[in-house]
Each structure stands twice: as structure tokens, then as C-alpha cells.
N, C-alpha and C. Protein backbone atom coordinates (compact mmCIF):
# COMPACT_ATOMS: atom_id res chain seq x y z
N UNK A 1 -58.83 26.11 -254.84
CA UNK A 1 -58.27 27.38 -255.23
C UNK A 1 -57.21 27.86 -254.26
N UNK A 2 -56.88 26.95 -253.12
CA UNK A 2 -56.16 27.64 -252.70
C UNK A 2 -54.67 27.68 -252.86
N UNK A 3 -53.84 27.02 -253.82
CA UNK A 3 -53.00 26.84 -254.47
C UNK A 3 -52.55 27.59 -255.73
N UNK A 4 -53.72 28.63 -256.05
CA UNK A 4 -53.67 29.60 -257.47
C UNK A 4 -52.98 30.96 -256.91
N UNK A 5 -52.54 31.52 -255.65
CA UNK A 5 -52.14 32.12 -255.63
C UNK A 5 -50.39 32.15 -255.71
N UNK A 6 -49.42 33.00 -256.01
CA UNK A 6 -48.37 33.00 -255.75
C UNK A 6 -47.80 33.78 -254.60
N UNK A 7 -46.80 32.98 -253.96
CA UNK A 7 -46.49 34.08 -252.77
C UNK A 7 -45.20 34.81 -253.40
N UNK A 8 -45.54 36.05 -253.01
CA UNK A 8 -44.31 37.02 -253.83
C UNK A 8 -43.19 37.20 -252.46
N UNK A 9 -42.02 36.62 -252.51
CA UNK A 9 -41.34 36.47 -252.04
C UNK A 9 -40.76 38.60 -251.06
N UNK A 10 -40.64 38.95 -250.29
CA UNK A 10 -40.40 40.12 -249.96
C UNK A 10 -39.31 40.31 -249.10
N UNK A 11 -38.36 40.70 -249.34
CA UNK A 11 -37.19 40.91 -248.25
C UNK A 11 -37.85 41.84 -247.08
N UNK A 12 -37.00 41.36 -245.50
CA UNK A 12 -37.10 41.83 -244.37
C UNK A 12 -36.41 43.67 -244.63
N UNK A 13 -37.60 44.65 -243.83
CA UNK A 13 -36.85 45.68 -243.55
C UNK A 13 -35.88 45.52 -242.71
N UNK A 14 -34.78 46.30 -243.36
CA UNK A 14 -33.47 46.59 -242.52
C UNK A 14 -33.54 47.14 -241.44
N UNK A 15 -33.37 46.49 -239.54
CA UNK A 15 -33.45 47.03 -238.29
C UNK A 15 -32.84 48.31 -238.12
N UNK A 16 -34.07 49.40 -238.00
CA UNK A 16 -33.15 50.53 -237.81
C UNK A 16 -32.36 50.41 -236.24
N UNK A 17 -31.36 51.52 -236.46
CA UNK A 17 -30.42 51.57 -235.41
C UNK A 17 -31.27 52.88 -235.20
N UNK A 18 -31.16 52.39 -233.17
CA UNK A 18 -31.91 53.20 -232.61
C UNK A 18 -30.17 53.89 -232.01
N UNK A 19 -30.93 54.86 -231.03
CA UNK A 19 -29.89 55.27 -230.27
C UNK A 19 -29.13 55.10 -229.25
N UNK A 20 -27.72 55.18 -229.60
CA UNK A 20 -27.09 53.67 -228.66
C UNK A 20 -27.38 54.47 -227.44
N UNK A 21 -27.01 53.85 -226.35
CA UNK A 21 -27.05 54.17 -224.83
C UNK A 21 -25.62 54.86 -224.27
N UNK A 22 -24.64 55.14 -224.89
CA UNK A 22 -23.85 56.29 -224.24
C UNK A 22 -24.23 57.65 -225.14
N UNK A 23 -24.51 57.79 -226.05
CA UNK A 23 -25.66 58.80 -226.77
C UNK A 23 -26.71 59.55 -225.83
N UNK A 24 -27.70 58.55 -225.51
CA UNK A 24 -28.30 58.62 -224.45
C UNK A 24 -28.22 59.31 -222.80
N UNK A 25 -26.77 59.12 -222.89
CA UNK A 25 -26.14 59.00 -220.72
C UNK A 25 -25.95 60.73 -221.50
N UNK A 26 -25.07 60.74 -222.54
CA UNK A 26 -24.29 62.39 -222.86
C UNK A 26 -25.50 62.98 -222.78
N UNK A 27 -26.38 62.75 -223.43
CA UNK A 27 -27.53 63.77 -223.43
C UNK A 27 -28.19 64.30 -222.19
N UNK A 28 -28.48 63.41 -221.44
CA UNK A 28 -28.86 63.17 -219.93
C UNK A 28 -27.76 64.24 -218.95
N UNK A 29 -26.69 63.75 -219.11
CA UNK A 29 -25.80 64.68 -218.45
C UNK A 29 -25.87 66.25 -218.99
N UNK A 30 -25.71 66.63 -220.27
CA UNK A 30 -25.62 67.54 -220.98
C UNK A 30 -26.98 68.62 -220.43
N UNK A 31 -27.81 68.01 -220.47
CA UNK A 31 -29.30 68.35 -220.01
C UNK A 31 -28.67 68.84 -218.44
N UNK A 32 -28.39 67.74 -217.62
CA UNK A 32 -28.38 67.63 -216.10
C UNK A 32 -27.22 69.26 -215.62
N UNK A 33 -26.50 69.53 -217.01
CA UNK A 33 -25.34 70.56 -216.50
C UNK A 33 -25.97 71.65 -216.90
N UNK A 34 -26.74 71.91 -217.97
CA UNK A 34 -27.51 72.92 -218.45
C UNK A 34 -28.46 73.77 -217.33
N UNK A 35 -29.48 72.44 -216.38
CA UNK A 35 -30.16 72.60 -215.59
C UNK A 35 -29.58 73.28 -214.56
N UNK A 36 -28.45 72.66 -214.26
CA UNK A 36 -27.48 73.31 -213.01
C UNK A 36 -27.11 74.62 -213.20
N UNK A 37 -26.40 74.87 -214.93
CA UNK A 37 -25.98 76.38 -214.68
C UNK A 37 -27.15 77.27 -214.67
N UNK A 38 -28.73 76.69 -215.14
CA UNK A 38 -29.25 77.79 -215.18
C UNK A 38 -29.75 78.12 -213.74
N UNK A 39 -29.80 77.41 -212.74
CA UNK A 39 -30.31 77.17 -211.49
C UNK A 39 -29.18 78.05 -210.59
N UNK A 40 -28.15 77.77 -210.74
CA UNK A 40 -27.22 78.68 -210.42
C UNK A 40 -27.53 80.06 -210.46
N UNK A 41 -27.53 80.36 -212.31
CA UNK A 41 -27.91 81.77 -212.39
C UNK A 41 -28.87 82.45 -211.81
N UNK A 42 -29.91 81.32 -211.82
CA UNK A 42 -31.07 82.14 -211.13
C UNK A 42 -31.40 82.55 -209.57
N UNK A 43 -30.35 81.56 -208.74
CA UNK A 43 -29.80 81.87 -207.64
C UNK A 43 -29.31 83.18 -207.30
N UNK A 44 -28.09 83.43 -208.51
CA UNK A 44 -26.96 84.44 -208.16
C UNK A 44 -28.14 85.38 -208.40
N UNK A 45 -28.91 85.48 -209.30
CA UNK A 45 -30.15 86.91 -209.77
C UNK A 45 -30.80 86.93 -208.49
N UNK A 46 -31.29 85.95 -207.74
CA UNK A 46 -32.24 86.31 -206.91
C UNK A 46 -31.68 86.20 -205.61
N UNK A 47 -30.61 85.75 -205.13
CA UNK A 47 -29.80 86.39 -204.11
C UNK A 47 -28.64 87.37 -204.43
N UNK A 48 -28.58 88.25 -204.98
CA UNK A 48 -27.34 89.15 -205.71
C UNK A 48 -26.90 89.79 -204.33
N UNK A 49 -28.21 90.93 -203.86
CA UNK A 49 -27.90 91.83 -202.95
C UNK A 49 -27.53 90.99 -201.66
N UNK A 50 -27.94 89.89 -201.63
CA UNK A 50 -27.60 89.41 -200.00
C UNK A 50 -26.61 88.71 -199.71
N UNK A 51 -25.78 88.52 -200.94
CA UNK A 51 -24.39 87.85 -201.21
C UNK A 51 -23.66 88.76 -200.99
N UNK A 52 -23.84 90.39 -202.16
CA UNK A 52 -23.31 91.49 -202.26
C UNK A 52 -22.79 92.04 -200.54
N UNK A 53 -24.01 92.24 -199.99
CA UNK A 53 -23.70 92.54 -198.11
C UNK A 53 -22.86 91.38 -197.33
N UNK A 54 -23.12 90.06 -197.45
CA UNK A 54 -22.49 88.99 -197.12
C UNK A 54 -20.84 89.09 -197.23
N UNK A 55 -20.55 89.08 -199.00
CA UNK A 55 -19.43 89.57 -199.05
C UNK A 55 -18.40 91.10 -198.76
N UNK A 56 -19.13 91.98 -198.94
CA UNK A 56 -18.34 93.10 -198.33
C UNK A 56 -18.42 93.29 -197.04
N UNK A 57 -19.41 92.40 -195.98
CA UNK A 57 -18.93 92.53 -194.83
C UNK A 57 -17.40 91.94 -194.40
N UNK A 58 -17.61 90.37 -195.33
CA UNK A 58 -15.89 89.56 -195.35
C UNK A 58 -14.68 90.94 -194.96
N UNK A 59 -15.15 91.62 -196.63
CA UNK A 59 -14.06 92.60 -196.54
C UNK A 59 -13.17 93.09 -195.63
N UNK A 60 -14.66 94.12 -194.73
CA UNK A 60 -14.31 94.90 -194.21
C UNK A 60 -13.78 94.09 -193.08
N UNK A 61 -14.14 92.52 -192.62
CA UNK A 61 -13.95 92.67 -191.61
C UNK A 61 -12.39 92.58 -192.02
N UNK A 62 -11.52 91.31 -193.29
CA UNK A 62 -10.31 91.36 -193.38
C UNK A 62 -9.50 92.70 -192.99
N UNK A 63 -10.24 93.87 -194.01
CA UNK A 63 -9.24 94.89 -193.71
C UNK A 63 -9.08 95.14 -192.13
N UNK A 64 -10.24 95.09 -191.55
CA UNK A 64 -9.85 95.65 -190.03
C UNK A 64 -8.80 94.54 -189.53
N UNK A 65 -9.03 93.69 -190.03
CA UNK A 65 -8.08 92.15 -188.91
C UNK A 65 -6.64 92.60 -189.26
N UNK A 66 -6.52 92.63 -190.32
CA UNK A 66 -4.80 93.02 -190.82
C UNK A 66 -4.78 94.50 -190.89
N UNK A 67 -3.13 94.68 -189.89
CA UNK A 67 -2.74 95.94 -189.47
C UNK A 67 -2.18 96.42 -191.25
N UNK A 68 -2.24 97.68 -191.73
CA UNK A 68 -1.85 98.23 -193.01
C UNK A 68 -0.43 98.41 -192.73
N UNK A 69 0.80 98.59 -192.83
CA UNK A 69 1.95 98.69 -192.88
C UNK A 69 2.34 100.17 -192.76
């Protein structure tokens, strides 16, 4: 009997296309700049005031260094 069966012939599924690898790098980067600006922001939020004093000391000291006309 082991000849009574028929083999039903079946085509191969078509290889899906995965996702190419510069797809991949953009995303990675895209992610990597996202991370940065929000890390930034959360910098500038949580050092605001000590930048704020940092920089207007600059100021003042410019104005004192240069004589006014």
C-alpha cells in the first residue's frame, strides 16, 4: 500500500523580504538622535537656574571688561 497514495505536488512559499540593513542603521540612528534631544532637554530642565547664573555672570562680567563709549 505504499504506492496508493498520490503526492500532491505544492509550490514553495515565496521568501519574505525581511528588513534590509540600511532600514535598520536609519532606525538605530533616528532612535540614537531622539534619545539625545530628549536627554538634552532634560538637562536644560534640570540645570536651567544654574546655567541661567552661569550665564549672566558671562554678562556682567563682558559689560564690565568693555569701556561703554
Amino acid at each position: 500500500m505504499e504506492g496508493s497514495y498520490h503526492e500532491v505536488p505544492h509550490s514553495e512559499p515565496e521568501p519574505t523580504q525581511g528588513i534590509s540593513g540600511w532600514l535598520i542603521a536609519l532606525i538605530i540612528i533616528a532612535a540614537l538622535v531622539v534619545i539625545c534631544c530628549v536627554c538634552t532637554l532634560l538637562s536644560f530642565l534640570l540645570l536651567g537656574p544654574e546655567l541661567g547664573k552661569g550665564l549672566s555672570t558671562i554678562v556682567e562680567t563682558m559689560k564690565a571688561a568693555t569701556p561703554m563709549p
